[in-house]
C-alpha atoms as a PDB file:
ATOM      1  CA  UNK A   1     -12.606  55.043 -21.894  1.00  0.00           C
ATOM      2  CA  UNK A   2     -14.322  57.577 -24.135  1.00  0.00           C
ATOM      3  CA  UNK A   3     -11.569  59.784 -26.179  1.00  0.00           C
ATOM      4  CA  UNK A   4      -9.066  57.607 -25.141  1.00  0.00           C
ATOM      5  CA  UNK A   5      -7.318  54.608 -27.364  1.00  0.00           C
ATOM      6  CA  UNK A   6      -5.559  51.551 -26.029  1.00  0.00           C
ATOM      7  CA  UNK A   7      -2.013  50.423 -27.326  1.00  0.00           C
ATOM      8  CA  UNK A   8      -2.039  46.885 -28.978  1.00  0.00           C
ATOM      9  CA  UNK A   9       0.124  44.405 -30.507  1.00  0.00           C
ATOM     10  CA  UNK A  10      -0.997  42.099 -33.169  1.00  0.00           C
ATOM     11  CA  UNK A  11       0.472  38.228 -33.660  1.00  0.00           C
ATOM     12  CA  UNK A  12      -0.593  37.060 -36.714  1.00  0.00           C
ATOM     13  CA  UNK A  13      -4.116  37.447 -37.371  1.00  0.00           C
ATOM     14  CA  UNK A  14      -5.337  38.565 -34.371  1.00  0.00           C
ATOM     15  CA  UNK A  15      -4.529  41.868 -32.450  1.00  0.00           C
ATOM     16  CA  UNK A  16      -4.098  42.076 -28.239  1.00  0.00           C
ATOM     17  CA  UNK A  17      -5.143  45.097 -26.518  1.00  0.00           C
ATOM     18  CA  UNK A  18      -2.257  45.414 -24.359  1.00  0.00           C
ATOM     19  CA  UNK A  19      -3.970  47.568 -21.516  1.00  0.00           C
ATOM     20  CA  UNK A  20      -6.727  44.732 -21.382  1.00  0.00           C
ATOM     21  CA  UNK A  21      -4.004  42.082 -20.781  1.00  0.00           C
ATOM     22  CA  UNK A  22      -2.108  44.194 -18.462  1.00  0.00           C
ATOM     23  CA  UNK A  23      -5.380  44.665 -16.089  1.00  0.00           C
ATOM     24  CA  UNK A  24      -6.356  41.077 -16.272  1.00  0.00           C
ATOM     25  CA  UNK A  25      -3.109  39.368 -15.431  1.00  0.00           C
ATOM     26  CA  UNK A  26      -3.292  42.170 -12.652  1.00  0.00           C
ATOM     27  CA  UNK A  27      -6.442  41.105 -11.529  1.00  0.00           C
ATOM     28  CA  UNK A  28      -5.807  37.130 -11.363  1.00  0.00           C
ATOM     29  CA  UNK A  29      -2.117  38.032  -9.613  1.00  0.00           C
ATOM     30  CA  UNK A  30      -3.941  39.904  -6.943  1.00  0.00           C
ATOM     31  CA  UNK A  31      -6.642  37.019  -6.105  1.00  0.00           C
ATOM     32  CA  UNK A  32      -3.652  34.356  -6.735  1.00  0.00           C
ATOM     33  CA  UNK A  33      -1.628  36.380  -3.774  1.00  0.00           C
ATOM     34  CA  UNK A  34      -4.558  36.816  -1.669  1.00  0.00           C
ATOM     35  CA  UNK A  35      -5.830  33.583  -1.720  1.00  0.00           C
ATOM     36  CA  UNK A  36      -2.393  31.870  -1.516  1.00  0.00           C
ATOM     37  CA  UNK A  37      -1.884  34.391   1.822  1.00  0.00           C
ATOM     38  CA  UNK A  38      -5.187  33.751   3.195  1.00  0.00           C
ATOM     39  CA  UNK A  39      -4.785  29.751   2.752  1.00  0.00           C
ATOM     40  CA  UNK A  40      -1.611  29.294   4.090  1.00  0.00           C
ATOM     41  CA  UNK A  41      -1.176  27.607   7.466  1.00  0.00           C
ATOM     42  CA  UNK A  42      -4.947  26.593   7.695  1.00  0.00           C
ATOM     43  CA  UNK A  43      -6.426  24.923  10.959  1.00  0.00           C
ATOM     44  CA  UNK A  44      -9.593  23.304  12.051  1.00  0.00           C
ATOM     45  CA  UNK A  45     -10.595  26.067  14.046  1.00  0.00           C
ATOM     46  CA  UNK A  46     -10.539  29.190  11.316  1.00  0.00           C
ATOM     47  CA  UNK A  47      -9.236  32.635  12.545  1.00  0.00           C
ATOM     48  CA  UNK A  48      -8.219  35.724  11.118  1.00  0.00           C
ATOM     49  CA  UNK A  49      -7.389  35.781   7.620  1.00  0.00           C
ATOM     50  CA  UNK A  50      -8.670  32.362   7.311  1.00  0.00           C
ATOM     51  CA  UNK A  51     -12.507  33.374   8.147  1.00  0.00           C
ATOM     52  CA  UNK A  52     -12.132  36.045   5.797  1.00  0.00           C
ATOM     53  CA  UNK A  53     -11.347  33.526   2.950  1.00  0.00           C
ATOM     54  CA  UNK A  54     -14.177  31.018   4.209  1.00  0.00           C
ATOM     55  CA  UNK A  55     -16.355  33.564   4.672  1.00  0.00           C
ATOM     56  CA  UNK A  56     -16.268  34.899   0.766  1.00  0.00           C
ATOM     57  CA  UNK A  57     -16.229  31.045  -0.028  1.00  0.00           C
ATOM     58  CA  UNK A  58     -19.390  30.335   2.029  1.00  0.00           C
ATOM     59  CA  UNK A  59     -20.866  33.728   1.004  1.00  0.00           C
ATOM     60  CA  UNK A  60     -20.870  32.162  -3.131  1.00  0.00           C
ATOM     61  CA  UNK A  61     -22.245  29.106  -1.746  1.00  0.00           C
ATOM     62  CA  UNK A  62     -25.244  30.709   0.518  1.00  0.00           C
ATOM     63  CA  UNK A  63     -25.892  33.189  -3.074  1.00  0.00           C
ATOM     64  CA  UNK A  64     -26.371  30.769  -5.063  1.00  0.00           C
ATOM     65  CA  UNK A  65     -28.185  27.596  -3.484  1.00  0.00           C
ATOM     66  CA  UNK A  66     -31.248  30.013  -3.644  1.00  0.00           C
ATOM     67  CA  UNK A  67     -30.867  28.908  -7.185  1.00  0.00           C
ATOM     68  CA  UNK A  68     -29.338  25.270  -7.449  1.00  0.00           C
ATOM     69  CA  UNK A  69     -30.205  24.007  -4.038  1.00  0.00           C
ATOM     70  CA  UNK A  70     -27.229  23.457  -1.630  1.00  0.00           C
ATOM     71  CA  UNK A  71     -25.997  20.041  -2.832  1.00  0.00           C
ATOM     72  CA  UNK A  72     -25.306  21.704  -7.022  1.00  0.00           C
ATOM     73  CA  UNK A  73     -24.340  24.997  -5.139  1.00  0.00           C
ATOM     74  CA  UNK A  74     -21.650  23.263  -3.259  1.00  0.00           C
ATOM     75  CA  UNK A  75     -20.665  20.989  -6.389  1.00  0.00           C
ATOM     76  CA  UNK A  76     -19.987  24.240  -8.629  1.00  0.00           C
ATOM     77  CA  UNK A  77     -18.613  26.470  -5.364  1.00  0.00           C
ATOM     78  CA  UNK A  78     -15.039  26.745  -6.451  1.00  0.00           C
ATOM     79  CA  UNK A  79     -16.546  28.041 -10.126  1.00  0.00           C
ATOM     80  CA  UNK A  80     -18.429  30.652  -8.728  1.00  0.00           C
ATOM     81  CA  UNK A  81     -16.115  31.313  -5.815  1.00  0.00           C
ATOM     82  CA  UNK A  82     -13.439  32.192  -8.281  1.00  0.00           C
ATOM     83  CA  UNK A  83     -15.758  34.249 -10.689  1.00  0.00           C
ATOM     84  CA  UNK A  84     -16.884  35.979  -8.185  1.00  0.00           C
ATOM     85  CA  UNK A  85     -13.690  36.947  -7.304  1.00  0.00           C
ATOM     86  CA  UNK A  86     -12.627  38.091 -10.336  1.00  0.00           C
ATOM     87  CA  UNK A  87     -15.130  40.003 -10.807  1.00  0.00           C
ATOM     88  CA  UNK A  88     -15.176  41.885  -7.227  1.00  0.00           C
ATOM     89  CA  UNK A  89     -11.075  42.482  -8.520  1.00  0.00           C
ATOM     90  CA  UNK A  90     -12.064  43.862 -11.885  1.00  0.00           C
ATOM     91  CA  UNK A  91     -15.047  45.816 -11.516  1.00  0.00           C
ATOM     92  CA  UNK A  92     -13.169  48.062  -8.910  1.00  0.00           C
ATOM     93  CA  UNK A  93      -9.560  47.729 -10.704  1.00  0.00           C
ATOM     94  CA  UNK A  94      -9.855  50.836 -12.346  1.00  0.00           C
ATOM     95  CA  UNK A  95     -11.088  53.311  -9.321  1.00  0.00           C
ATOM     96  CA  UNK A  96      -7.934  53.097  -7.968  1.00  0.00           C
ATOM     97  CA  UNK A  97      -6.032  55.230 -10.105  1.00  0.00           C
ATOM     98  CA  UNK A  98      -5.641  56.907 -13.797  1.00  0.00           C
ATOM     99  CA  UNK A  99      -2.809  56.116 -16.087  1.00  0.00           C
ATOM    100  CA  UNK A 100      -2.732  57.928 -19.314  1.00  0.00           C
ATOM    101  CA  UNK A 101      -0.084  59.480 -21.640  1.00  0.00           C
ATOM    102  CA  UNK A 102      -0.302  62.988 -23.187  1.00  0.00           C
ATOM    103  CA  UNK A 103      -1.693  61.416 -26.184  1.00  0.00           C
ATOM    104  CA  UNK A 104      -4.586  59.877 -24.892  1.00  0.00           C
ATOM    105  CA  UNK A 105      -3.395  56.650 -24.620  1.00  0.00           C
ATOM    106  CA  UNK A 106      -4.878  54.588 -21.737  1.00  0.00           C
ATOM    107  CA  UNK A 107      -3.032  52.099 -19.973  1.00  0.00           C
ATOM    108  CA  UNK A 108      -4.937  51.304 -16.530  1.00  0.00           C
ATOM    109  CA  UNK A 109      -8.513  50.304 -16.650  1.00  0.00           C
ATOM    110  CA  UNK A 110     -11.563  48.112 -15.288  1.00  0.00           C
ATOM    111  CA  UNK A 111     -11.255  45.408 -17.239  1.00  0.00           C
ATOM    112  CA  UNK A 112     -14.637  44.712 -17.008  1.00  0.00           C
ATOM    113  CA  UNK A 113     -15.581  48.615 -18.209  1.00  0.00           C
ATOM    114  CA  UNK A 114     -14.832  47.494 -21.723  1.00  0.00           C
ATOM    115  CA  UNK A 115     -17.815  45.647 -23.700  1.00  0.00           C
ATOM    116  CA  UNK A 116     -16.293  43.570 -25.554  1.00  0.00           C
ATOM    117  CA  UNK A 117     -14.757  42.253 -22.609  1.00  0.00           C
ATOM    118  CA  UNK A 118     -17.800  41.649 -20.739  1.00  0.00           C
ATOM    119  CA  UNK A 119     -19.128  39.735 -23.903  1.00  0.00           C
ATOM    120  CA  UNK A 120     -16.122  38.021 -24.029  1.00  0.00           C
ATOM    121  CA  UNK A 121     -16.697  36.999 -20.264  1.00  0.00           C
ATOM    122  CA  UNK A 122     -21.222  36.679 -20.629  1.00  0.00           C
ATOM    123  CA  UNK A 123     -20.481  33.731 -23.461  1.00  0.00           C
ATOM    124  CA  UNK A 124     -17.698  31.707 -21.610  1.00  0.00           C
ATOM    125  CA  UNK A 125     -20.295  31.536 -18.239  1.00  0.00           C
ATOM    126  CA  UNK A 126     -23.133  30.713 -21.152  1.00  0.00           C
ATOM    127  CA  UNK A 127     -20.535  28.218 -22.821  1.00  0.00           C
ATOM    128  CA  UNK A 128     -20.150  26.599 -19.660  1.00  0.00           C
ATOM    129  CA  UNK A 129     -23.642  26.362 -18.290  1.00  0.00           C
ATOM    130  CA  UNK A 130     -24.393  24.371 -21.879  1.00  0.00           C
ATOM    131  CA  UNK A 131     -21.606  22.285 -21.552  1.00  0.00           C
ATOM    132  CA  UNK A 132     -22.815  21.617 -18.161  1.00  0.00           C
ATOM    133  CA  UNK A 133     -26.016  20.999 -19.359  1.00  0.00           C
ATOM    134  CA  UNK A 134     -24.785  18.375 -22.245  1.00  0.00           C
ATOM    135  CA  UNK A 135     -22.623  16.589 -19.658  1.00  0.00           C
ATOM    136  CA  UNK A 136     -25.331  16.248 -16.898  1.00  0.00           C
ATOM    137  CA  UNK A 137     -28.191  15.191 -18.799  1.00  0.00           C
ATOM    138  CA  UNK A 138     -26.803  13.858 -21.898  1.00  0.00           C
ATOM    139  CA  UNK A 139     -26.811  15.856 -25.445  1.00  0.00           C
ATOM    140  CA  UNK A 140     -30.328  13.764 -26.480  1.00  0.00           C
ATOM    141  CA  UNK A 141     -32.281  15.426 -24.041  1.00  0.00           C
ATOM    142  CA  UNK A 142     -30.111  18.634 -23.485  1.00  0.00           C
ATOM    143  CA  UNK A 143     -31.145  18.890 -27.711  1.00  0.00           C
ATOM    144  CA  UNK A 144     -34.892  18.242 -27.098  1.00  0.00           C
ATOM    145  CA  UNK A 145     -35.601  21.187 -24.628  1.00  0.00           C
ATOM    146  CA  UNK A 146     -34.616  23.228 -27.419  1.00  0.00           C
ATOM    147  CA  UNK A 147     -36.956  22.106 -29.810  1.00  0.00           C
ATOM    148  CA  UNK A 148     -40.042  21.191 -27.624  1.00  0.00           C
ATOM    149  CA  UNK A 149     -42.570  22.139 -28.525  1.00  0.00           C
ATOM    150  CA  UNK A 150     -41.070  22.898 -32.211  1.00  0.00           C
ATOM    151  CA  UNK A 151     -43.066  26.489 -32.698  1.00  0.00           C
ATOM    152  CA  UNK A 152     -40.841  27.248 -29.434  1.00  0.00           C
ATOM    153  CA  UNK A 153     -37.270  26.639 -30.997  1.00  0.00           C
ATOM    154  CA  UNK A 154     -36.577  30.074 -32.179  1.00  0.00           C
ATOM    155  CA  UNK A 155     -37.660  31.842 -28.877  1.00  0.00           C
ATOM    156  CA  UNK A 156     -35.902  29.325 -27.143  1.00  0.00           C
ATOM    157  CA  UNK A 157     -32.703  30.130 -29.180  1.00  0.00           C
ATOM    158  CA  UNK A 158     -33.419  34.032 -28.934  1.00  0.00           C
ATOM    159  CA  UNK A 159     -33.403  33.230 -25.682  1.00  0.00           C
ATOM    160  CA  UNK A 160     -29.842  32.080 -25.612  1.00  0.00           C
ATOM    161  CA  UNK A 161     -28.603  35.162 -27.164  1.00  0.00           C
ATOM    162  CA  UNK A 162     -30.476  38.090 -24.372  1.00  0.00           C
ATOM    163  CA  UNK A 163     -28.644  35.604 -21.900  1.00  0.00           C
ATOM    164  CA  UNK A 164     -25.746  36.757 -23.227  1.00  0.00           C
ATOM    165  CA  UNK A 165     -26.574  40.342 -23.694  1.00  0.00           C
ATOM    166  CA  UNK A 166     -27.895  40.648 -20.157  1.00  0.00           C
ATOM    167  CA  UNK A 167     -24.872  39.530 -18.597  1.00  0.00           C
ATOM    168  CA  UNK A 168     -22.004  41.778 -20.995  1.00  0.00           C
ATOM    169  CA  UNK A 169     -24.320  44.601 -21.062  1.00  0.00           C
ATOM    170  CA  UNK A 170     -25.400  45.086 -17.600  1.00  0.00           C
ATOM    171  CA  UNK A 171     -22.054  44.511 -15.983  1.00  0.00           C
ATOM    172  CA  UNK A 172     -20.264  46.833 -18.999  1.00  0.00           C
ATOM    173  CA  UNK A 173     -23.028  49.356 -18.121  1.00  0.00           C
ATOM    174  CA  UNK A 174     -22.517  50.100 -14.801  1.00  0.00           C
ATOM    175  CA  UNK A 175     -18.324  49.348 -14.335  1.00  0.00           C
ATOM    176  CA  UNK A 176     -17.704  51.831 -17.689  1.00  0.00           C
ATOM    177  CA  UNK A 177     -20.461  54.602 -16.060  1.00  0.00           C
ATOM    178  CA  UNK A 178     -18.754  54.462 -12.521  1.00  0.00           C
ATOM    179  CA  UNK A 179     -15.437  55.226 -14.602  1.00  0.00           C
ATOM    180  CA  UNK A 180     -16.105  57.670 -16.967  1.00  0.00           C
ATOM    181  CA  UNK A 181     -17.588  60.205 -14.071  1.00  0.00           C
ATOM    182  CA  UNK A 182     -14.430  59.416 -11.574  1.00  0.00           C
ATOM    183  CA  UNK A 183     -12.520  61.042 -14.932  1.00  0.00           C
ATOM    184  CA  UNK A 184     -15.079  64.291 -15.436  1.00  0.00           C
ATOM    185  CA  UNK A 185     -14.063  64.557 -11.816  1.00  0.00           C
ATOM    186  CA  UNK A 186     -10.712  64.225 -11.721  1.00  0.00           C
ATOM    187  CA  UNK A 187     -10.955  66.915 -14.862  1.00  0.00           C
ATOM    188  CA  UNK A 188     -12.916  69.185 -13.406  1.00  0.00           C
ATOM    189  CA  UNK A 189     -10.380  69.247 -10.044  1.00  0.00           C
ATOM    190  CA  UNK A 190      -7.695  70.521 -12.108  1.00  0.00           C
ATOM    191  CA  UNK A 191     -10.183  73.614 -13.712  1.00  0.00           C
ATOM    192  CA  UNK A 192      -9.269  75.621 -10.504  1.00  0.00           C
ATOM    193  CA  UNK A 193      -8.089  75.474  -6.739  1.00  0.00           C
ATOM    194  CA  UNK A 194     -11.979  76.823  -6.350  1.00  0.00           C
ATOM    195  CA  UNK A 195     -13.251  73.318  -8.118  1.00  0.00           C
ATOM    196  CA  UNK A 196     -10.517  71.111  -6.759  1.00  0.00           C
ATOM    197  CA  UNK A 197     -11.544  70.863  -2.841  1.00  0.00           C
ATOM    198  CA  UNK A 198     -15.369  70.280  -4.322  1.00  0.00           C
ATOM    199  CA  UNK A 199     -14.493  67.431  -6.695  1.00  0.00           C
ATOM    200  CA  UNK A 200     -12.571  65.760  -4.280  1.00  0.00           C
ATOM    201  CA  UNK A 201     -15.270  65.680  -2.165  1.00  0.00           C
ATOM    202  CA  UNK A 202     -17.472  64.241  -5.058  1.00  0.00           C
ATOM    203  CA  UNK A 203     -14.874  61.830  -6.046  1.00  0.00           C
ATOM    204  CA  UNK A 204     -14.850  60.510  -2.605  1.00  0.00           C
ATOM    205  CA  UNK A 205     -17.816  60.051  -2.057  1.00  0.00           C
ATOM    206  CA  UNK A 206     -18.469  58.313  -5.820  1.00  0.00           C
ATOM    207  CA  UNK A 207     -15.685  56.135  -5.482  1.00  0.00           C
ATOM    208  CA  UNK A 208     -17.261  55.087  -2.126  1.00  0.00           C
ATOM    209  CA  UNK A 209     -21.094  54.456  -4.379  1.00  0.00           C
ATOM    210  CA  UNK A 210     -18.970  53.176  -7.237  1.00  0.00           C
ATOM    211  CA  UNK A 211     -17.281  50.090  -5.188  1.00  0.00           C
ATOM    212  CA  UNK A 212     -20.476  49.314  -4.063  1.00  0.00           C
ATOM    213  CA  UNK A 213     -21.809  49.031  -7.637  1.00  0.00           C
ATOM    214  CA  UNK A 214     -19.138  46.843  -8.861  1.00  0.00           C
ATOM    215  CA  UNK A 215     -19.853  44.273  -5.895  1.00  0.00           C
ATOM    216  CA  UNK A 216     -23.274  44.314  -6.551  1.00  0.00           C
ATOM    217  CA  UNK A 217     -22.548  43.981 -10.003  1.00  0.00           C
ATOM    218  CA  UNK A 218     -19.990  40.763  -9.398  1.00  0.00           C
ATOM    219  CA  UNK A 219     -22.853  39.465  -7.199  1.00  0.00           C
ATOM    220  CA  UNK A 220     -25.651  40.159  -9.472  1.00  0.00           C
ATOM    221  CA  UNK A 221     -23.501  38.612 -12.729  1.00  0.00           C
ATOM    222  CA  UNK A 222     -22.785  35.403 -10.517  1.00  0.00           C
ATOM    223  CA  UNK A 223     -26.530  34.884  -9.244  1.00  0.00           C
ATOM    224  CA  UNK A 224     -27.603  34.702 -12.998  1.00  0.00           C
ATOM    225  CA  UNK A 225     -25.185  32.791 -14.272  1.00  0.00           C
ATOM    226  CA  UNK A 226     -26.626  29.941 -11.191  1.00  0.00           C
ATOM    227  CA  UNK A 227     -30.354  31.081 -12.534  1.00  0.00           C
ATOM    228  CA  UNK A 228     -28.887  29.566 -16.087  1.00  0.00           C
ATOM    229  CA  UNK A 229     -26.980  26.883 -15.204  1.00  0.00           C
ATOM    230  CA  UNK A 230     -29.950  25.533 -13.035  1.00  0.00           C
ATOM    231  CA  UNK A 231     -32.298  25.750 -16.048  1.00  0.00           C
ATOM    232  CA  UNK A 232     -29.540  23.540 -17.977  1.00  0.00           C
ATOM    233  CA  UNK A 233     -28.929  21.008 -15.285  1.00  0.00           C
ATOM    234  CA  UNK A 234     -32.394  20.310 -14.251  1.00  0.00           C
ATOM    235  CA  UNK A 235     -33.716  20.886 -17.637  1.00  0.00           C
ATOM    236  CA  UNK A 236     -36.508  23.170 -16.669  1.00  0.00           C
ATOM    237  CA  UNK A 237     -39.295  23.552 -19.724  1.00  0.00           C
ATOM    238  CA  UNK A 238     -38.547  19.642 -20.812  1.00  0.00           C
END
């Protein structure tokens, strides 16, 4: 968050942010229980917690055949069921509370609210819809969309890197906005007992706009990355 640090540890040449590995082994311990809860005991005839699971699962699938058609939706399903997932976890991880010390040091957080975070999360879904790509059509022709016609081969490389941008920067965008005004509220509640009743209301109602943000935002980040990997599989442009 802005005017705030996070603490980190560094193992040889490369240095953790600690708060950023704290909320992210959060976040997959939370779908890990959930799902485990929701899956246990399953039957033919789904009930309770059991249509809630199917239903999310189904939900990725009916998002994203739009894109891929339902046979590649329901190929890739558990990929996008999971990052989906994630995503709905982390984008609202850090509306539920505030954890910083008297130096400014932040330890709770959206995951997703810092950018290079959401980078590092835009070029593994990129990674894998080339990978894809290579090991559906073979690297030959995967290669030759690139460079046909020849005068295209820089755009089409450019191309490659807004992918990438679109995805960190839109997702970072919205997650670290909904975030940083939750804070200016939860300052301006402690200016006076006059302010306090007021930004609670606001904060209510913010947090209320701000969850549905970051579940449009998982949504949105999920429905793109099938828009890609549909242009690798299929080739589209050969």
């Amino acid at each position: 968050m802005e005017g705030t640090a996070a603490p980190t540890i560094t193992l040889g040449p490369v240095t953790f942010d600690v708060t950023m590995v704290i909320v992210t082994m959060v976040t997959i311990t939370i779908i890990f229980l959930l799902v485990f809860w929701a899956s246990r005991s399953m039957t033919l005839k789904p009930k309770g917690k059991q249509n809630v699971l199917e239903y999310v699962y189904e939900l990725t699938i009916n998002f994203t055949k739009g894109n891929l058609g339902d046979a590649e939706s329901r190929r890739y399903s558990l990929y996008f069921f999971v990052l989906f997932l994630f995503l709905l976890v982390a984008n609202n991880l850090g509306l539920m509370t505030k954890l910083e010390s008297s130096e400014g040091v932040n330890f709770w957080t959206s995951p997703t609210s810092n950018m290079a975070y959401d980078f590092g999360l835009a070029i593994m879904a990129v990674v894998f819809c080339h990978v894809e790509g290579i090991r559906r059509r073979g690297f030959k022709n995967y290669l030759k969309a690139f460079v046909t016609p020849w005068a295209m081969a820089p755009m089409n490389i450019l191309e490659e890197v807004t992918n990438v941008a679109s995805l960190a920067l839109r997702l970072y965008g919205n997650i670290f906005a909904g975030e940083i005004l939750v804070t200016l509220l939860v300052q301006m509640s402690q200016k006076s007992a006059f302010a306090y009743p007021i930004a609670f209301l606001l904060n209510v109602i913010w947090t209320g706009f701000s969850v549905f943000i970051s579940c449009l935002q998982a949504y949105v980040f999920v429905m793109l990355v099938s828009m890609y990997l549909n242009k690798k599989i299929q080739g589209e442009g050969e």
